[in-house]
PDB file of N, CA and C in Angstrom:
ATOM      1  N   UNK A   1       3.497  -4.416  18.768  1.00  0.00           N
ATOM      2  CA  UNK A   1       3.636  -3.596  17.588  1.00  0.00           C
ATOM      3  C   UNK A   1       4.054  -4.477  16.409  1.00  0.00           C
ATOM      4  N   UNK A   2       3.509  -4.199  15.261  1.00  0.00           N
ATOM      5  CA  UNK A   2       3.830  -5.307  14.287  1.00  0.00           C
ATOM      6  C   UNK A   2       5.211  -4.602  13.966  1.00  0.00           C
ATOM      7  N   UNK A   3       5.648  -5.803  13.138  1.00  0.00           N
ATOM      8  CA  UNK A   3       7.369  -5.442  12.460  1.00  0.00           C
ATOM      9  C   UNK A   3       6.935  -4.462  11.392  1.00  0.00           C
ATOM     10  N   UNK A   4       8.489  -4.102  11.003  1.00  0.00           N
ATOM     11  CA  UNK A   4       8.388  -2.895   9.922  1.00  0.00           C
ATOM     12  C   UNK A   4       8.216  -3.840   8.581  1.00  0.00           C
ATOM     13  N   UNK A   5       7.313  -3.416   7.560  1.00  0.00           N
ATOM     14  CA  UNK A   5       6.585  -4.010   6.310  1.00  0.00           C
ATOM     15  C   UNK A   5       7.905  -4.328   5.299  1.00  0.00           C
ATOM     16  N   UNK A   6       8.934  -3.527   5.460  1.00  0.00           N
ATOM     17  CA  UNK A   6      10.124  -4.160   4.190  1.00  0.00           C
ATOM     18  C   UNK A   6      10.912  -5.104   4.912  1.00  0.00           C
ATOM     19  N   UNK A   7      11.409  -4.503   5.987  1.00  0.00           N
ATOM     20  CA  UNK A   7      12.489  -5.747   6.354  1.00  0.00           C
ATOM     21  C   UNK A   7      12.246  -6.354   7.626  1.00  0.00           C
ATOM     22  N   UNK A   8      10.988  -6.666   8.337  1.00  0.00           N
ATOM     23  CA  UNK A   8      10.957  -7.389   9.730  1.00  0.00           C
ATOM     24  C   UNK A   8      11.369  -6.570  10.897  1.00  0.00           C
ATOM     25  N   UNK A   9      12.390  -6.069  10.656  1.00  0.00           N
ATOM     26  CA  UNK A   9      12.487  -5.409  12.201  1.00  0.00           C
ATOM     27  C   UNK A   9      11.652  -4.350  12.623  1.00  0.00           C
ATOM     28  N   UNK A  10      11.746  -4.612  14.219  1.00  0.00           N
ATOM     29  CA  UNK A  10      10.933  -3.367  14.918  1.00  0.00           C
ATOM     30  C   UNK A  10      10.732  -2.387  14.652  1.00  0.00           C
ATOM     31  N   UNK A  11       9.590  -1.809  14.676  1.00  0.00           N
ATOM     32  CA  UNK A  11       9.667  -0.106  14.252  1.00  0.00           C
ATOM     33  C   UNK A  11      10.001   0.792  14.885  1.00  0.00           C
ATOM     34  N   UNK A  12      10.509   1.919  14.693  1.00  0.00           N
ATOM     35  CA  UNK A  12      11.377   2.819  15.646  1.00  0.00           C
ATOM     36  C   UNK A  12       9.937   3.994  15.733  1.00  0.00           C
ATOM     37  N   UNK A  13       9.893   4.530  16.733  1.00  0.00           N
ATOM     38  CA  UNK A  13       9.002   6.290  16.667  1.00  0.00           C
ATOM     39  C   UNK A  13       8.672   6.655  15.605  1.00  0.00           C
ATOM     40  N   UNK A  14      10.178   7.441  15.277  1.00  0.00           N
ATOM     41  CA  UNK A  14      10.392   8.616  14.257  1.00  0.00           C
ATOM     42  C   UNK A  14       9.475   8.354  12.927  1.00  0.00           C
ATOM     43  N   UNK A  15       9.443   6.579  12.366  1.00  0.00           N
ATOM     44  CA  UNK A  15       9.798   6.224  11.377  1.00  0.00           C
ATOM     45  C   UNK A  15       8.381   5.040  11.341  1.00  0.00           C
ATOM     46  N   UNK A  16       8.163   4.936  12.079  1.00  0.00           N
ATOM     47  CA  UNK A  16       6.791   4.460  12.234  1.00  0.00           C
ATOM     48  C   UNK A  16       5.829   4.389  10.949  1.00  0.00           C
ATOM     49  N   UNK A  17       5.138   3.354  10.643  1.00  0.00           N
ATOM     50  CA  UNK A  17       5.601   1.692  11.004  1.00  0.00           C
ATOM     51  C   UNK A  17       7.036   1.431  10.381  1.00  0.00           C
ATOM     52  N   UNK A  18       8.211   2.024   9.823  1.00  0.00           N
ATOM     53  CA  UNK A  18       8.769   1.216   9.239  1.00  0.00           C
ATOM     54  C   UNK A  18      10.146   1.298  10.654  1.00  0.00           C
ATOM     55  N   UNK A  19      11.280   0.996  10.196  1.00  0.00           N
ATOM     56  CA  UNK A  19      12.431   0.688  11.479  1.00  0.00           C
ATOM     57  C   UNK A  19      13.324   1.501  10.681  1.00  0.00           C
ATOM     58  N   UNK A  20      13.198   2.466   9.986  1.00  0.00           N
ATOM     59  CA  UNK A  20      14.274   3.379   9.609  1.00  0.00           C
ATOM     60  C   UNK A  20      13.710   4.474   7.783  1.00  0.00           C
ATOM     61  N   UNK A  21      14.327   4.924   8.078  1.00  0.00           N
ATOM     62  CA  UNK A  21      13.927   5.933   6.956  1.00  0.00           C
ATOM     63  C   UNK A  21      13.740   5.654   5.507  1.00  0.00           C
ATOM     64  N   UNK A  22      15.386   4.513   5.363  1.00  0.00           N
ATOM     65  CA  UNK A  22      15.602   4.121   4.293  1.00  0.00           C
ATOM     66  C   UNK A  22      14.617   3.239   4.118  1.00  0.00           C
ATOM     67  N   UNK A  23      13.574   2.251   5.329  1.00  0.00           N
ATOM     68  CA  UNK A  23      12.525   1.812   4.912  1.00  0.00           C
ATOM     69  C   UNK A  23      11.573   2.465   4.452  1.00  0.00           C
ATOM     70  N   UNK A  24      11.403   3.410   4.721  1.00  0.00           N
ATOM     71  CA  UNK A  24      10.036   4.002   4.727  1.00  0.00           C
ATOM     72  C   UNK A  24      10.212   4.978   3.056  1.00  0.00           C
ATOM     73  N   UNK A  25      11.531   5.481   2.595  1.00  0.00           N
ATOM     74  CA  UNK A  25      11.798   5.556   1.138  1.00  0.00           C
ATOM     75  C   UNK A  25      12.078   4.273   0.230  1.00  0.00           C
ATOM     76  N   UNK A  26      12.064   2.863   0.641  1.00  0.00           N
ATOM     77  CA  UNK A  26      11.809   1.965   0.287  1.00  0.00           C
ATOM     78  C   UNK A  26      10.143   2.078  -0.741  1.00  0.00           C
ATOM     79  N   UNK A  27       9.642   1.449   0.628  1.00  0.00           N
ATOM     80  CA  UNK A  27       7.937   1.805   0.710  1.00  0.00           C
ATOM     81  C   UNK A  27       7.464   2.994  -1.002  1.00  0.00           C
ATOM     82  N   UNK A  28       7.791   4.017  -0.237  1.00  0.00           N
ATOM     83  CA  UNK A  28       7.591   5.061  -1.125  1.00  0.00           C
ATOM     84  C   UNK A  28       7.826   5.242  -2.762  1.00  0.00           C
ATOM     85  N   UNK A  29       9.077   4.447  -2.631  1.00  0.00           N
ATOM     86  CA  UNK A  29       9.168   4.123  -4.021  1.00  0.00           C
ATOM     87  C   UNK A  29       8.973   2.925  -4.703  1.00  0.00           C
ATOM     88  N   UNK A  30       8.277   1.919  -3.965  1.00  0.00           N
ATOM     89  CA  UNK A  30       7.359   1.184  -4.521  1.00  0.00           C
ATOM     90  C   UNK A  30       5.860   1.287  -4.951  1.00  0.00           C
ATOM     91  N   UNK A  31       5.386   2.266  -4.086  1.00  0.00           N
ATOM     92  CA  UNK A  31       4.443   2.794  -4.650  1.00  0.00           C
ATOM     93  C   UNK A  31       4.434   3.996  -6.030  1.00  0.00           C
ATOM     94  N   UNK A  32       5.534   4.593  -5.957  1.00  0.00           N
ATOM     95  CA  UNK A  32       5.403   5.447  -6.981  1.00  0.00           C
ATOM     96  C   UNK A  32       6.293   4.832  -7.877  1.00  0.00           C
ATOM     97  N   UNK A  33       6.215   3.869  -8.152  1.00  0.00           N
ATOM     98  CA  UNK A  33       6.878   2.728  -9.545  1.00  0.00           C
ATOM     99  C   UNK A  33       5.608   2.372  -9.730  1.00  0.00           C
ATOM    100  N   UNK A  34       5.073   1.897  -9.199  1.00  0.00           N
ATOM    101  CA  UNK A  34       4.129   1.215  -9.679  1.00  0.00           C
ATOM    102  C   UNK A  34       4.153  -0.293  -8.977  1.00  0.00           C
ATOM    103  N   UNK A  35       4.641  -0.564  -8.183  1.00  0.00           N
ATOM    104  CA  UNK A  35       4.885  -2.210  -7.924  1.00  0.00           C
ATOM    105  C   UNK A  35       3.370  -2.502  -6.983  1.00  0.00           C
ATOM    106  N   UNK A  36       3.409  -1.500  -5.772  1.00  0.00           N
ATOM    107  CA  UNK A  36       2.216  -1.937  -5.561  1.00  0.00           C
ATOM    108  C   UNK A  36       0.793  -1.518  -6.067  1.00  0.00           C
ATOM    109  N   UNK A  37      -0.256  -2.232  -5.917  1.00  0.00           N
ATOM    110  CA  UNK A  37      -1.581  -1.618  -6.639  1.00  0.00           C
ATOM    111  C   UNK A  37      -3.190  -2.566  -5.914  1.00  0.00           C
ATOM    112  N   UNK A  38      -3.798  -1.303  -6.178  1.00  0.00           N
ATOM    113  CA  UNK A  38      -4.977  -1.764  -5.091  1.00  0.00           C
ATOM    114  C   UNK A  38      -5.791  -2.412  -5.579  1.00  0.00           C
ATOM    115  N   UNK A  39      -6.523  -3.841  -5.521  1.00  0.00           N
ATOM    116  CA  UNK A  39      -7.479  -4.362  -6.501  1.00  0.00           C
ATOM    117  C   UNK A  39      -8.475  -3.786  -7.229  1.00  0.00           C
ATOM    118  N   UNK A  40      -9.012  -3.859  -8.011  1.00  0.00           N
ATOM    119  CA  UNK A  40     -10.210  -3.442  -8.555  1.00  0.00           C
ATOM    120  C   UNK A  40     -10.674  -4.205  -9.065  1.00  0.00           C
ATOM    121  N   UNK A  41     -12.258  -4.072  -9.496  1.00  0.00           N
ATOM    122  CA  UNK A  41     -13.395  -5.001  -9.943  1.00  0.00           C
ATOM    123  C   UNK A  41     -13.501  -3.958 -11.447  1.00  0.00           C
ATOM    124  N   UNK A  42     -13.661  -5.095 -12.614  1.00  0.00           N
ATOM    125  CA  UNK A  42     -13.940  -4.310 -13.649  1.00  0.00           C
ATOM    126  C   UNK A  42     -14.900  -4.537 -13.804  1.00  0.00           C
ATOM    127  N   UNK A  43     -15.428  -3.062 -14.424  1.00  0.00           N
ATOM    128  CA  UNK A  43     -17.165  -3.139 -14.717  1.00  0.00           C
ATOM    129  C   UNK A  43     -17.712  -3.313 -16.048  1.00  0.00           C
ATOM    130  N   UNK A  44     -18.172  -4.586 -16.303  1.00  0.00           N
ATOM    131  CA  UNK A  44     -18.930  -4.672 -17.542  1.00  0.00           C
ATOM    132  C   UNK A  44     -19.517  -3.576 -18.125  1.00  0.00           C
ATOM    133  N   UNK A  45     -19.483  -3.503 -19.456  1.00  0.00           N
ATOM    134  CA  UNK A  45     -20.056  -2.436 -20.381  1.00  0.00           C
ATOM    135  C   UNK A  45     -22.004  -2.586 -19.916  1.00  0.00           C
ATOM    136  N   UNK A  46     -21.957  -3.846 -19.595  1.00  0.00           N
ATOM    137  CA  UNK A  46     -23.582  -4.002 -19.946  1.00  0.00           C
ATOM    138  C   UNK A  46     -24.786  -3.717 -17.972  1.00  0.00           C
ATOM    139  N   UNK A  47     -23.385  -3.796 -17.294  1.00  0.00           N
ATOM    140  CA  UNK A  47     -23.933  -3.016 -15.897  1.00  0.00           C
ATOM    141  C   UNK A  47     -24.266  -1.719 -15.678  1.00  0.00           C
ATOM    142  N   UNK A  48     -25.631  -1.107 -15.353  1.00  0.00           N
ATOM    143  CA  UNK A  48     -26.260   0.018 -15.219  1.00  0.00           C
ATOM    144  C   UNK A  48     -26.270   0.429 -13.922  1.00  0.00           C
ATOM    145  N   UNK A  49     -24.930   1.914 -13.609  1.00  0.00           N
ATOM    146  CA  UNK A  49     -24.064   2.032 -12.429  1.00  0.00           C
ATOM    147  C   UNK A  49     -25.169   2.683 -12.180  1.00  0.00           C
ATOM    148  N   UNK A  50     -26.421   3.618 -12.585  1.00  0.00           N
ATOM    149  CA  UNK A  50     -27.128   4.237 -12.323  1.00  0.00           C
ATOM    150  C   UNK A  50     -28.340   3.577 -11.479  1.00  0.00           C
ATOM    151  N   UNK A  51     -27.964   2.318 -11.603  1.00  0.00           N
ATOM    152  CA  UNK A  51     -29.584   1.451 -10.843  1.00  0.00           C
ATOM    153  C   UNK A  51     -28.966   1.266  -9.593  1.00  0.00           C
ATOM    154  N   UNK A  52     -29.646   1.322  -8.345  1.00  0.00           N
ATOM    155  CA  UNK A  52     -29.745   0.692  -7.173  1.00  0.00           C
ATOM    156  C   UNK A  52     -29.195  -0.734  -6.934  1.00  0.00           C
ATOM    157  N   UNK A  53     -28.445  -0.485  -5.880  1.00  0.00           N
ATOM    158  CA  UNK A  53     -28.579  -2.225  -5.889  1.00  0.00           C
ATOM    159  C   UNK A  53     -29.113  -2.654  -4.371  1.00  0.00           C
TER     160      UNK A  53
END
C-alpha cells in the first residue's frame, strides 16, 4: 500500500489513502486554496477545435 500523500505514514482504513483525518483535511484544503492544479495545454487563437485531427 503506498504511504499517505502529506506525511509518509501508512494509511489507516477509515481514512484511506491518507493515515488520519487531519491528513485527508490537509489534502482538502489544498485543493480548495488553490495550491494544487491540473496541467493544461493552452490553445492558440489560430487552432481550429472544429477540425479533426
Amino acid at each position: 500500500m503506498k504511504p499517505c500523500p502529506i506525511c509518509g505514514k501508512p494509511p489507516v482504513e477509515a481514512s484511506r489513502p491518507f493515515c488520519s483525518e487531519r491528513c485527508r483535511e490537509v489534502d482538502l484544503n489544498r485543493w480548495l486554496s488553490g495550491s494544487y492544479a491540473i496541467p493544461a495545454r493552452e490553445i492558440d487563437d489560430e487552432d481550429d477545435m472544429d477540425e479533426p485531427k
